[in-house]
PDB file of N, CA and C in Angstrom:
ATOM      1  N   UNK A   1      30.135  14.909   9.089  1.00  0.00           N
ATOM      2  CA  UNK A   1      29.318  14.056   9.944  1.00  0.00           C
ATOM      3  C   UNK A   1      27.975  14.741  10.210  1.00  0.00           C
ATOM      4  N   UNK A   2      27.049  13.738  10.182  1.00  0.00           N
ATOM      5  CA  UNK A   2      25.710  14.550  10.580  1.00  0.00           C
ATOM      6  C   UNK A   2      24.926  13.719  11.421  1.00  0.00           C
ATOM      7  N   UNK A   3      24.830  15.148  12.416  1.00  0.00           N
ATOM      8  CA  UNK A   3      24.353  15.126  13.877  1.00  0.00           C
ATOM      9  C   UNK A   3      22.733  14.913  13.933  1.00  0.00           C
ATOM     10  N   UNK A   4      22.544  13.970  14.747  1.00  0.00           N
ATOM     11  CA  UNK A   4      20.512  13.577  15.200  1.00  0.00           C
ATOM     12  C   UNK A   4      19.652  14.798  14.699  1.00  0.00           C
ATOM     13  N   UNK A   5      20.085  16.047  15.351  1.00  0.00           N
ATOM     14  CA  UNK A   5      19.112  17.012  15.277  1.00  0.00           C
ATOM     15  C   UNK A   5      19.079  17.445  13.366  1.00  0.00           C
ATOM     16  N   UNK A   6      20.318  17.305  12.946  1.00  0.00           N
ATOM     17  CA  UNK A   6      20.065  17.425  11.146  1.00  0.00           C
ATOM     18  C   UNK A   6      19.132  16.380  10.932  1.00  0.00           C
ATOM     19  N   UNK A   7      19.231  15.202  11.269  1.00  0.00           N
ATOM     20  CA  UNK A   7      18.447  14.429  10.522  1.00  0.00           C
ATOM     21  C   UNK A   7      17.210  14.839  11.511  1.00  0.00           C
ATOM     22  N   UNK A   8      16.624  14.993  11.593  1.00  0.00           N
ATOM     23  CA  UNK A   8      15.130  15.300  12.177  1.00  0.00           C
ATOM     24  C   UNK A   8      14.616  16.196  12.396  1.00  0.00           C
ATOM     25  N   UNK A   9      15.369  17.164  11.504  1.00  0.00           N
ATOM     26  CA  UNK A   9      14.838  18.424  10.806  1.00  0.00           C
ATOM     27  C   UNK A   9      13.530  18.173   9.416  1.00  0.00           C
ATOM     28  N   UNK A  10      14.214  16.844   9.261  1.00  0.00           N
ATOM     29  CA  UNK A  10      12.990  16.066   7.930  1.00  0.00           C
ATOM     30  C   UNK A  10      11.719  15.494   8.570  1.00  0.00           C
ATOM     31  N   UNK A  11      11.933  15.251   9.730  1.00  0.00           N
ATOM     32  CA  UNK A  11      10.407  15.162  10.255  1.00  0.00           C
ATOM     33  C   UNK A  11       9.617  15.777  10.757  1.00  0.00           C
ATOM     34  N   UNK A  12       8.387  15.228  10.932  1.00  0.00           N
ATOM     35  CA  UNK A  12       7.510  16.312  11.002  1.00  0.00           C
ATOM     36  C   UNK A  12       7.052  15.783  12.906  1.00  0.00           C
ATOM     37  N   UNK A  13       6.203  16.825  13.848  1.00  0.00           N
ATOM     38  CA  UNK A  13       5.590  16.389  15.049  1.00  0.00           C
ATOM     39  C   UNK A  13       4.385  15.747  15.158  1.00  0.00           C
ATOM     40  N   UNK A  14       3.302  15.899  13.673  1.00  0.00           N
ATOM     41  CA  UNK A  14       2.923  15.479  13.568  1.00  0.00           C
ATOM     42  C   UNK A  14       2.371  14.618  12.594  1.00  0.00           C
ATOM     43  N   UNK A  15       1.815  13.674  12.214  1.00  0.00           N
ATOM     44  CA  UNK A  15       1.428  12.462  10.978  1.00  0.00           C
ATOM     45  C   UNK A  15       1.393  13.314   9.697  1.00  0.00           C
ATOM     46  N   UNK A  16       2.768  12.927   9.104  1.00  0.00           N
ATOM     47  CA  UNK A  16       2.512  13.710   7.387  1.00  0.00           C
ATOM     48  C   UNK A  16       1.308  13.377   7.161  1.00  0.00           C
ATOM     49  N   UNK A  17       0.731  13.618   5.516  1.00  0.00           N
ATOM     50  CA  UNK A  17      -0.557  13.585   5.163  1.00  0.00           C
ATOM     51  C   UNK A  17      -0.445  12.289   4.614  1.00  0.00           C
ATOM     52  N   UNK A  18       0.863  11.232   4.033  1.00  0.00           N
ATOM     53  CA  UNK A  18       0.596   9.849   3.739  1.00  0.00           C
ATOM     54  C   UNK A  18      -0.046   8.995   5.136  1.00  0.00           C
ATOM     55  N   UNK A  19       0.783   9.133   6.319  1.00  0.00           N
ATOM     56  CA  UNK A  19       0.248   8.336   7.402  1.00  0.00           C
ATOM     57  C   UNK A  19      -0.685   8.790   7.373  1.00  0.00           C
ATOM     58  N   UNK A  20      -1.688  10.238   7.997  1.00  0.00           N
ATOM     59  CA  UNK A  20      -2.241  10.518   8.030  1.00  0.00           C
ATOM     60  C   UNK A  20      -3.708   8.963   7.380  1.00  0.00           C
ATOM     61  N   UNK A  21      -3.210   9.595   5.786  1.00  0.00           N
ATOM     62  CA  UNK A  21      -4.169   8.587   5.094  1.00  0.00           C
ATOM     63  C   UNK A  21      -4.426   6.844   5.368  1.00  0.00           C
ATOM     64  N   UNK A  22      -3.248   6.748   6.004  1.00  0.00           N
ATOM     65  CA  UNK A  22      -2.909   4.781   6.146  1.00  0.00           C
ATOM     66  C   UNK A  22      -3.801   4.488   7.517  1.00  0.00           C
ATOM     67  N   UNK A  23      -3.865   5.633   8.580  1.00  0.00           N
ATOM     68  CA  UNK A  23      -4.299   5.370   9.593  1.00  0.00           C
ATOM     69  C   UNK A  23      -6.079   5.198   8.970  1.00  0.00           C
ATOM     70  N   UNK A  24      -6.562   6.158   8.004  1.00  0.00           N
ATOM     71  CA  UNK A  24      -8.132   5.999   7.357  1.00  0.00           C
ATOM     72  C   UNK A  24      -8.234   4.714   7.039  1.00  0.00           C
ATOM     73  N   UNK A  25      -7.496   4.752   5.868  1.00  0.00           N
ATOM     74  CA  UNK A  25      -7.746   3.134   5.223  1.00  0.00           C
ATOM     75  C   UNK A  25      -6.897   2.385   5.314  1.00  0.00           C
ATOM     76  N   UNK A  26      -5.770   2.368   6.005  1.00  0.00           N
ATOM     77  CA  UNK A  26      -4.929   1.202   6.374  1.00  0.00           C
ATOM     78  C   UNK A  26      -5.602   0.548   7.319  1.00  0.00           C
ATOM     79  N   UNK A  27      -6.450   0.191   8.015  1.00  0.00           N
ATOM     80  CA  UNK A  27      -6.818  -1.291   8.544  1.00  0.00           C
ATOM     81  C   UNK A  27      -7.452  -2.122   8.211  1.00  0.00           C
ATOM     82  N   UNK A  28      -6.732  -3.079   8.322  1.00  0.00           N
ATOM     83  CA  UNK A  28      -7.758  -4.214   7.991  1.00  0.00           C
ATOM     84  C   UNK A  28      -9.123  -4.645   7.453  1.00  0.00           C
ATOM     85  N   UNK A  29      -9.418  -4.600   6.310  1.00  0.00           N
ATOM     86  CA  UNK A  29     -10.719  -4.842   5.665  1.00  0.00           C
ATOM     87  C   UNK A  29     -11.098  -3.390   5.182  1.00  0.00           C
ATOM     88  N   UNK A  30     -10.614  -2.341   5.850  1.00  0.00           N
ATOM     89  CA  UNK A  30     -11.214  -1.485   5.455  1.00  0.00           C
ATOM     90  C   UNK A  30     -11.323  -0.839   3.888  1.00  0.00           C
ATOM     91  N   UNK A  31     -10.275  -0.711   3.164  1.00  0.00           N
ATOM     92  CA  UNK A  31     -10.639  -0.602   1.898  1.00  0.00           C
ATOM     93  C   UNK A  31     -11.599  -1.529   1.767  1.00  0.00           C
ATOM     94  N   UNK A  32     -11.342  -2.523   1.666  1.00  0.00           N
ATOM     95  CA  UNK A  32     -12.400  -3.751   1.015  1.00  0.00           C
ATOM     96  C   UNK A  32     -13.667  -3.557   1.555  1.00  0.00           C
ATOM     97  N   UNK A  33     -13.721  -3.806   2.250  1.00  0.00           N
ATOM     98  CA  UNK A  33     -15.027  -2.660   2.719  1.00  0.00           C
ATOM     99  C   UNK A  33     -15.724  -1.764   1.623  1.00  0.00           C
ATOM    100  N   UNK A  34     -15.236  -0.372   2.180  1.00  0.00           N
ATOM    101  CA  UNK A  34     -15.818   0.425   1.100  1.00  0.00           C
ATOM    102  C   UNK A  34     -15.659   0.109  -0.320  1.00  0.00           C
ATOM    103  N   UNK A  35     -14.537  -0.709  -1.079  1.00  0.00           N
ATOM    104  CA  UNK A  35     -14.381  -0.871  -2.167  1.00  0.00           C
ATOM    105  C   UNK A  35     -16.063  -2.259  -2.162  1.00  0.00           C
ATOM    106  N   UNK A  36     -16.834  -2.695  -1.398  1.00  0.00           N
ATOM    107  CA  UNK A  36     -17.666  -3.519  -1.760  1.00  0.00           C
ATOM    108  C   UNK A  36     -18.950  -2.570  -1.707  1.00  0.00           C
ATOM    109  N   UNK A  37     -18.465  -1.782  -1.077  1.00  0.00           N
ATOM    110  CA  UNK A  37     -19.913  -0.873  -1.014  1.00  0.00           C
ATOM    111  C   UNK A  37     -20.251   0.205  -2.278  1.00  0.00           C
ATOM    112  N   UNK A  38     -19.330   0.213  -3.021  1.00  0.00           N
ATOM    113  CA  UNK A  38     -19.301   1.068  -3.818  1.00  0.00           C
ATOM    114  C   UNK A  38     -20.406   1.184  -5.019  1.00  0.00           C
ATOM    115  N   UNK A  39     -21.398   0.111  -4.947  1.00  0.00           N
ATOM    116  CA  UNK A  39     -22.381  -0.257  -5.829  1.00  0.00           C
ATOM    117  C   UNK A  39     -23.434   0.106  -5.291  1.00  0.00           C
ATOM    118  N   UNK A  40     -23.497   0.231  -4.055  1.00  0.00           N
ATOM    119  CA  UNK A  40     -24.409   0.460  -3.316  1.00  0.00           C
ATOM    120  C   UNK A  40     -24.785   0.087  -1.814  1.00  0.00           C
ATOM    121  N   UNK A  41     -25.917   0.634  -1.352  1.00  0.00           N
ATOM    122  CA  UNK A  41     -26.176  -0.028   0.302  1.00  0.00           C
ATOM    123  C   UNK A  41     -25.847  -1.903  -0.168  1.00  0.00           C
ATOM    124  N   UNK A  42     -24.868  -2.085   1.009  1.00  0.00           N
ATOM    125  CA  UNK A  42     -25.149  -3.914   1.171  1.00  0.00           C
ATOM    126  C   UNK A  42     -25.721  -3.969   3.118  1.00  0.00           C
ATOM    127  N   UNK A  43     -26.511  -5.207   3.005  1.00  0.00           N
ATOM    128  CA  UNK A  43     -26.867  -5.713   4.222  1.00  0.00           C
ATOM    129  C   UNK A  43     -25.482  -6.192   5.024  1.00  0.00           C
ATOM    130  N   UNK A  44     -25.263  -5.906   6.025  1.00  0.00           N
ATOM    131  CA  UNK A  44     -24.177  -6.437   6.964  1.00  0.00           C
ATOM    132  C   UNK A  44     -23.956  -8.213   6.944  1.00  0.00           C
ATOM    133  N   UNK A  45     -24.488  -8.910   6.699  1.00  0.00           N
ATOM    134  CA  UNK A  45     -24.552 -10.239   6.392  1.00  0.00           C
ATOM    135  C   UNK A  45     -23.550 -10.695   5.269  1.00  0.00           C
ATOM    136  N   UNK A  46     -24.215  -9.896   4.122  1.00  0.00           N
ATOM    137  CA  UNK A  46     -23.825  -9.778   3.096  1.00  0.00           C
ATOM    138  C   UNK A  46     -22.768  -9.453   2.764  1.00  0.00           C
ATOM    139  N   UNK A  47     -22.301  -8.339   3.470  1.00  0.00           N
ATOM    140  CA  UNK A  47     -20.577  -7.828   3.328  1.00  0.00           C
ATOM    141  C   UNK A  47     -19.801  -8.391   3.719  1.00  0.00           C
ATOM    142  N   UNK A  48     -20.398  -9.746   5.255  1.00  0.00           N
ATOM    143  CA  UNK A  48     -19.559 -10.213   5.611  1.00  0.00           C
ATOM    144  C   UNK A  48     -18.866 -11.524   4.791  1.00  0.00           C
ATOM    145  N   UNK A  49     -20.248 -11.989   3.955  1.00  0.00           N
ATOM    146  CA  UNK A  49     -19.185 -13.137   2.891  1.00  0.00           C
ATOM    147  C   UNK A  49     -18.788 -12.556   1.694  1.00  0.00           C
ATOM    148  N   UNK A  50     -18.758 -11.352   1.777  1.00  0.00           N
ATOM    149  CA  UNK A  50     -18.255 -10.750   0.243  1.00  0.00           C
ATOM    150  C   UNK A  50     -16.990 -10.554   0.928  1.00  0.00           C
ATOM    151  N   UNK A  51     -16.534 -10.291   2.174  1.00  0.00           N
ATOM    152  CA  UNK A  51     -15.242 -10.213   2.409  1.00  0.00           C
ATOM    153  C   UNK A  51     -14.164 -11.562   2.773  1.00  0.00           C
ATOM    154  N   UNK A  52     -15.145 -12.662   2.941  1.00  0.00           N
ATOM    155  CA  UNK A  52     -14.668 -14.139   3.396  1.00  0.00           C
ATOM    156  C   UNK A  52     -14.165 -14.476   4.214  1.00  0.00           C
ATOM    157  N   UNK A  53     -12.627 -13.851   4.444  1.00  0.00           N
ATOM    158  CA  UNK A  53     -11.764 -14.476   5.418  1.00  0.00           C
ATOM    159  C   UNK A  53     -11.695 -13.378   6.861  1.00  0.00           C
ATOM    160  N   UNK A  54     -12.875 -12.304   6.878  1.00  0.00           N
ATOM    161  CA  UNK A  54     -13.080 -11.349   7.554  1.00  0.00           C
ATOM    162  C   UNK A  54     -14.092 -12.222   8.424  1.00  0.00           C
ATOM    163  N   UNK A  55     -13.721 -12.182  10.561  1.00  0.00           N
ATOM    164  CA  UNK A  55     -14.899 -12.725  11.151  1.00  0.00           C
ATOM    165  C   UNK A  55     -16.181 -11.205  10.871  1.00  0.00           C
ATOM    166  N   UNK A  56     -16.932 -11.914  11.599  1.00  0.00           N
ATOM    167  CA  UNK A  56     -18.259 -10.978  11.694  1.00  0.00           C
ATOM    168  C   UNK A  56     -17.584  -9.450  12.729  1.00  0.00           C
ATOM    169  N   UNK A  57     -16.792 -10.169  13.751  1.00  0.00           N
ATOM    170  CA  UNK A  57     -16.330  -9.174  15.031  1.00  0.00           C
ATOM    171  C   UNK A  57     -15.977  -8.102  14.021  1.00  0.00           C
ATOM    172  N   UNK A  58     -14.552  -8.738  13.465  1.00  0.00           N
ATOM    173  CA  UNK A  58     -13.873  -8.146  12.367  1.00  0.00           C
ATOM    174  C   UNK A  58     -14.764  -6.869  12.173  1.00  0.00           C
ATOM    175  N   UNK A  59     -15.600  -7.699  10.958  1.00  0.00           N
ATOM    176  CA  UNK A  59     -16.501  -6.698   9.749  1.00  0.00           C
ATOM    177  C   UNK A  59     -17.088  -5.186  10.920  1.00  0.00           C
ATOM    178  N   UNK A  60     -17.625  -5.648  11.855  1.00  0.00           N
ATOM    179  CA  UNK A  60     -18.420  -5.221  12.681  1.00  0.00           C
ATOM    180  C   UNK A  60     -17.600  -4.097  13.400  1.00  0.00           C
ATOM    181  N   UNK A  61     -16.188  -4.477  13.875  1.00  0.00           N
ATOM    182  CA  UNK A  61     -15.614  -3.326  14.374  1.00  0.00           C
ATOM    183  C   UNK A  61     -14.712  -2.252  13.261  1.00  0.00           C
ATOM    184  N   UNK A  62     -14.636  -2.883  12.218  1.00  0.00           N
ATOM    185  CA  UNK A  62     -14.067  -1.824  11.168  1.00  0.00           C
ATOM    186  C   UNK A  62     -14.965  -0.704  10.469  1.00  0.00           C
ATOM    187  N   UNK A  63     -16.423  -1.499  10.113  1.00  0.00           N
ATOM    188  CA  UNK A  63     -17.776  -0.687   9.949  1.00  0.00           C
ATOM    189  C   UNK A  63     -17.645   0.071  11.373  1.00  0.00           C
ATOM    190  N   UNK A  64     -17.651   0.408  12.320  1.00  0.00           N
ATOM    191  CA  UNK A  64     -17.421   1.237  13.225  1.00  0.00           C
ATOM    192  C   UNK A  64     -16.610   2.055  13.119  1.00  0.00           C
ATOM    193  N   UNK A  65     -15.682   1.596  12.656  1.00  0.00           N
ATOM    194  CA  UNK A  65     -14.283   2.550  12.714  1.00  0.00           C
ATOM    195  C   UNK A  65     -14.800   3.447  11.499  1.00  0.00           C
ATOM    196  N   UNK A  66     -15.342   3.263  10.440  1.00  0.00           N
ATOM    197  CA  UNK A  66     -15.452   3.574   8.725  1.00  0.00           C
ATOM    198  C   UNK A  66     -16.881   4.308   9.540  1.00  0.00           C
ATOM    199  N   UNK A  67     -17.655   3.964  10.045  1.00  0.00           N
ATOM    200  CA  UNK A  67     -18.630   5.173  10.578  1.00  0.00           C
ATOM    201  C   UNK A  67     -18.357   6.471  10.997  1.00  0.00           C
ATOM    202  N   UNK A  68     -17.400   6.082  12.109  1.00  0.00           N
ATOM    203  CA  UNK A  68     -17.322   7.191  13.166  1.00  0.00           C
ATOM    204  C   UNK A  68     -16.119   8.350  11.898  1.00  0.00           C
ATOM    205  N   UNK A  69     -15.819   7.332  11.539  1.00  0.00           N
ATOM    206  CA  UNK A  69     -14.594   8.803  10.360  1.00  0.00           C
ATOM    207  C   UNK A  69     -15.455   9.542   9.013  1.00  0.00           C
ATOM    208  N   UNK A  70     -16.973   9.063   9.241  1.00  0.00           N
ATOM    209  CA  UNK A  70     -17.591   9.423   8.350  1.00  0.00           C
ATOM    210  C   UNK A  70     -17.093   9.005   6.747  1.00  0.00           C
ATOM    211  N   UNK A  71     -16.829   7.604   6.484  1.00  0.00           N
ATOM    212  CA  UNK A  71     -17.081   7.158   5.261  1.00  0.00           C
ATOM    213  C   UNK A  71     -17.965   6.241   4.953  1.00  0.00           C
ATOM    214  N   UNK A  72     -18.741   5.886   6.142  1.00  0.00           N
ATOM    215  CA  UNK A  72     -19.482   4.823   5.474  1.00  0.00           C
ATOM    216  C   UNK A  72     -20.963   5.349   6.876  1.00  0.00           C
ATOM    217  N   UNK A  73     -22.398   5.106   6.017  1.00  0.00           N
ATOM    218  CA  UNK A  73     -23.377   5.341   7.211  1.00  0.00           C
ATOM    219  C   UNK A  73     -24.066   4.061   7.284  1.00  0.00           C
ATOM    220  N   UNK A  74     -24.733   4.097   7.898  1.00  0.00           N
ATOM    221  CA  UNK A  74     -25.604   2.436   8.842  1.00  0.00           C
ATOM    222  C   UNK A  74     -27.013   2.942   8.867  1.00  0.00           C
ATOM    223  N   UNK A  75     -28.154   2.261   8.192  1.00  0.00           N
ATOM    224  CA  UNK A  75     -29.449   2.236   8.423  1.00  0.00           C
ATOM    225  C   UNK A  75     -30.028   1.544   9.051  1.00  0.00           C
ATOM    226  N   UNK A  76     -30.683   0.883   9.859  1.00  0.00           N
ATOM    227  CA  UNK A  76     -31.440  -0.011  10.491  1.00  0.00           C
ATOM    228  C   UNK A  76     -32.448  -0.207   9.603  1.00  0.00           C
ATOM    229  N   UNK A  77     -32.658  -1.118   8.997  1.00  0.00           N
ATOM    230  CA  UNK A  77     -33.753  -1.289   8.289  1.00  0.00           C
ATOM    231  C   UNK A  77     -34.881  -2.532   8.427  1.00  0.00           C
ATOM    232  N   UNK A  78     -34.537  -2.948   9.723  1.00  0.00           N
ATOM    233  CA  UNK A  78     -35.501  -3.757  10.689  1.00  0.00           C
ATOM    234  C   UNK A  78     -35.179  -4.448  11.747  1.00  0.00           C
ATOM    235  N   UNK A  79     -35.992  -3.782  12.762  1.00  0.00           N
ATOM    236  CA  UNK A  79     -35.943  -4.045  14.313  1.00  0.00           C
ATOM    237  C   UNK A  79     -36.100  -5.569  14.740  1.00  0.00           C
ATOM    238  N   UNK A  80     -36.789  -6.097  14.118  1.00  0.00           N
ATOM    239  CA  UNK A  80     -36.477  -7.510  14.866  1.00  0.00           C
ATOM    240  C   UNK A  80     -36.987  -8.415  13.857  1.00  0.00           C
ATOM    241  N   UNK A  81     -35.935  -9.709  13.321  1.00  0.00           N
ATOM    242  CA  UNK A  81     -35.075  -9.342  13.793  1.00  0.00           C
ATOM    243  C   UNK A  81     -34.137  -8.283  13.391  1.00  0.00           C
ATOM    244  N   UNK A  82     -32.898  -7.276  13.787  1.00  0.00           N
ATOM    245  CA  UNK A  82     -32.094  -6.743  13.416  1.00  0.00           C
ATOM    246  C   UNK A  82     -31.760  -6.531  12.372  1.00  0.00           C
ATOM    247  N   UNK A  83     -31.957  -5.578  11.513  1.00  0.00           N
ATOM    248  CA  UNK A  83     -30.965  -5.718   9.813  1.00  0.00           C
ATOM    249  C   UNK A  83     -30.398  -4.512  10.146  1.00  0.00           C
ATOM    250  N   UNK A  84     -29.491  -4.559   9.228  1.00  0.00           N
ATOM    251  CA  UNK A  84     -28.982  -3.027   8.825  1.00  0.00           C
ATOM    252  C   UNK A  84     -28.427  -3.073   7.871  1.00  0.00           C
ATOM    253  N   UNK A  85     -28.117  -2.335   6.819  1.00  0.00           N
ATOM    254  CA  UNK A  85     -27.331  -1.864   5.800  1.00  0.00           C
ATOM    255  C   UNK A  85     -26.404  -0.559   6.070  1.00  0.00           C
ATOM    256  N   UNK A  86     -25.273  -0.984   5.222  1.00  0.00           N
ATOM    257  CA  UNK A  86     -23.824   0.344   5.079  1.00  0.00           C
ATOM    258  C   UNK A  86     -23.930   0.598   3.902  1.00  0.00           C
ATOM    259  N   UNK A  87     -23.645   2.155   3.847  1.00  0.00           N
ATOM    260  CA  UNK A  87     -23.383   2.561   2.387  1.00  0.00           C
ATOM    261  C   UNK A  87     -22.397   3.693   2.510  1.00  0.00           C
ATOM    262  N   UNK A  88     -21.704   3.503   1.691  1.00  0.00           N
ATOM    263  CA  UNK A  88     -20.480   4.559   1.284  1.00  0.00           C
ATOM    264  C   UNK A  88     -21.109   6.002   1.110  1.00  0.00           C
ATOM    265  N   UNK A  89     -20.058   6.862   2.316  1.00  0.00           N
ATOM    266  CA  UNK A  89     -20.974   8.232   1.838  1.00  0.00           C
ATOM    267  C   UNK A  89     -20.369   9.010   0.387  1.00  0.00           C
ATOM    268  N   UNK A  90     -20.587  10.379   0.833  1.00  0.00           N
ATOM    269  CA  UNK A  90     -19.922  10.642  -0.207  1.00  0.00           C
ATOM    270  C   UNK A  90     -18.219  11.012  -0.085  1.00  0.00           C
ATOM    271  N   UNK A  91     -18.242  11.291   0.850  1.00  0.00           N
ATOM    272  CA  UNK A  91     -16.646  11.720   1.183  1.00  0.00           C
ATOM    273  C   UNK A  91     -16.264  10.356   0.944  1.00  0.00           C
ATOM    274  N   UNK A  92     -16.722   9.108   1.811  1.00  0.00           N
ATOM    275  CA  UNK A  92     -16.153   7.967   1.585  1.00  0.00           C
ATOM    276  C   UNK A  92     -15.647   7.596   0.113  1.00  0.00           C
ATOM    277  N   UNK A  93     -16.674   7.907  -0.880  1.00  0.00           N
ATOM    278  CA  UNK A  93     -16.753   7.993  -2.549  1.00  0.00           C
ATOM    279  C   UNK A  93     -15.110   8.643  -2.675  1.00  0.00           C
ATOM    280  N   UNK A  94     -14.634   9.109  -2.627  1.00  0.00           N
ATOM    281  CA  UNK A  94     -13.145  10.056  -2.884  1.00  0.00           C
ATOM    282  C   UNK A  94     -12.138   8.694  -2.642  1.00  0.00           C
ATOM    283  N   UNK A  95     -12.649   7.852  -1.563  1.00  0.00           N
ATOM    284  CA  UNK A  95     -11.381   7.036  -2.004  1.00  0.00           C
ATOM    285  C   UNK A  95     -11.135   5.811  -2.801  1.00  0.00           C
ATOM    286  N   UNK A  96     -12.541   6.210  -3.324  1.00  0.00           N
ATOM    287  CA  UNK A  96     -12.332   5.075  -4.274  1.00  0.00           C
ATOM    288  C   UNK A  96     -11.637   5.386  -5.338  1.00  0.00           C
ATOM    289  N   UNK A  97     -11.394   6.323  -5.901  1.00  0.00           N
ATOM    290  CA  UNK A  97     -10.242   6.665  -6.884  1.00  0.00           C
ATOM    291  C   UNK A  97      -8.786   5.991  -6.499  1.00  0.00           C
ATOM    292  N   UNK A  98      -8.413   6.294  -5.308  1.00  0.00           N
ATOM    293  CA  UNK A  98      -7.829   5.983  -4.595  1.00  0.00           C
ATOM    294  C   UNK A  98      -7.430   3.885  -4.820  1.00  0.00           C
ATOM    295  N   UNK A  99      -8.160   3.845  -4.253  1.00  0.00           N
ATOM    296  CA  UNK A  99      -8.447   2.243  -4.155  1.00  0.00           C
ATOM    297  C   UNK A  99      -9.038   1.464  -5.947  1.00  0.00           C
ATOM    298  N   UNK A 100      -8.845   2.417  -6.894  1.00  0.00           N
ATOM    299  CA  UNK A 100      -9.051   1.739  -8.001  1.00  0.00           C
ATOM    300  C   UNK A 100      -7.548   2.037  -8.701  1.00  0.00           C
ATOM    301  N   UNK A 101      -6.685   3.043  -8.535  1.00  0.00           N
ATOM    302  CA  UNK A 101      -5.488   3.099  -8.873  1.00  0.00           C
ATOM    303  C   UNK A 101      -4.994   2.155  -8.106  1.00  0.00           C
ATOM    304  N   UNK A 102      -5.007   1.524  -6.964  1.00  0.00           N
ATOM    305  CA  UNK A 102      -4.098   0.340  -6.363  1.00  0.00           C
ATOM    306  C   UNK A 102      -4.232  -0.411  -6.726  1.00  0.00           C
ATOM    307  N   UNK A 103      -5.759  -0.567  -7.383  1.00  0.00           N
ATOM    308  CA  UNK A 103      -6.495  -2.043  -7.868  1.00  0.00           C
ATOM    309  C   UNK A 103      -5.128  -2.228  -9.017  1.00  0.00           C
ATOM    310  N   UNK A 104      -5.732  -1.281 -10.153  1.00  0.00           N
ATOM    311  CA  UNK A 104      -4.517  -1.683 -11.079  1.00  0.00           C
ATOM    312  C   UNK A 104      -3.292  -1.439 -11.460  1.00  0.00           C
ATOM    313  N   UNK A 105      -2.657  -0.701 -10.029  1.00  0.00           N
ATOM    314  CA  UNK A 105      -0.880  -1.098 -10.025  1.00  0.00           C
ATOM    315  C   UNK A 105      -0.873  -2.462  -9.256  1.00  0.00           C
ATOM    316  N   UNK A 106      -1.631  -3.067  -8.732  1.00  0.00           N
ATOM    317  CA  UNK A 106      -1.570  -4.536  -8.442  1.00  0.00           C
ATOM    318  C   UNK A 106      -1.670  -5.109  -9.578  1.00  0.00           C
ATOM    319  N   UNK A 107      -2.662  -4.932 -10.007  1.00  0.00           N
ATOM    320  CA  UNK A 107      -2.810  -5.938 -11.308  1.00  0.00           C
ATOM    321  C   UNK A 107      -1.870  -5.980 -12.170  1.00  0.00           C
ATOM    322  N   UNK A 108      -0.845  -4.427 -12.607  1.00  0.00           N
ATOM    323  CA  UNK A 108      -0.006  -4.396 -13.194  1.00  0.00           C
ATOM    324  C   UNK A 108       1.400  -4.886 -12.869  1.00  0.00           C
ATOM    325  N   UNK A 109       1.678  -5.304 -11.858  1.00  0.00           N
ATOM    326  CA  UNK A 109       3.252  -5.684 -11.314  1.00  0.00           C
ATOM    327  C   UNK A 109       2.799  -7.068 -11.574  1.00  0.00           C
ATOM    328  N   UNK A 110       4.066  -7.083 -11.062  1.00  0.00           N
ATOM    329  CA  UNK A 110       4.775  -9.185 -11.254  1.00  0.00           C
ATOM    330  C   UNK A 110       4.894 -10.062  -9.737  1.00  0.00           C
ATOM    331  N   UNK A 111       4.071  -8.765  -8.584  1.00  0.00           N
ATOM    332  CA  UNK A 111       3.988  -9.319  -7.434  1.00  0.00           C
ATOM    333  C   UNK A 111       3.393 -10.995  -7.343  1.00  0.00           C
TER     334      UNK A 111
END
C-alpha cells in the first residue's frame, strides 16, 4: 500500500518548468499574439483583427501581460490620435520555435 507522503515525494513546492512555461504562454491569445508579431512591429488595431474572435479589452490586457514578462515591447508612435505598435522582442523570438512545432503537430494529428 502506498501512503500520501510516497506519492508526493513526485512533486515539486514549486511550478515544474512545464507549468512554469503554460503560465507564459498559456493564456489566452497569447501565443497568437506573438505568433502574429513575428514578421514584425504590427499596429494594435491591426493585431486586433488578425486575431478576430479576440475583444480589443482582450488584445489589450494580454499585450500587457506579454509586456511586463518581457516578450513583446510597445512604441507609441503617435500622440494624438494614439497609435502604438508591439513587436516581439528577442527573448520573446525563442518561443516561436516553440509555437511552430505546435503549429505542425496540429497540423499533423487527426484532431
Amino acid at each position: 500500500m502506498i501512503n500520501s507522503k510516497e506519492i508526493n515525494l513526485n512533486s515539486c513546492d514549486e511550478p515544474c518548468s512545464i507549468e512554469r512555461g503554460m503560465r507564459i504562454l498559456g493564456g489566452k491569445w497569447k501565443a497568437s499574439i506573438l505568433w502574429h508579431l513575428k514578421d514584425g512591429p504590427v499596429r494594435f488595431n491591426e493585431l486586433s483583427r488578425m486575431l478576430g474572435g479576440a475583444s480589443k479589452k482582450m488584445v489589450d490586457q494580454r499585450l500587457k501581460e506579454l509586456e511586463g514578462q518581457g516578450l513583446v515591447t510597445r512604441e507609441v508612435i503617435c500622440d494624438r490620435p494614439i497609435a502604438v505598435t508591439y513587436e516581439i522582442t528577442e527573448f520573446g523570438r525563442t518561443a516561436l520555435t516553440i509555437l511552430e512545432r505546435l503549429k505542425d503537430w496540429t497540423e499533423e494529428s487527426d484532431f
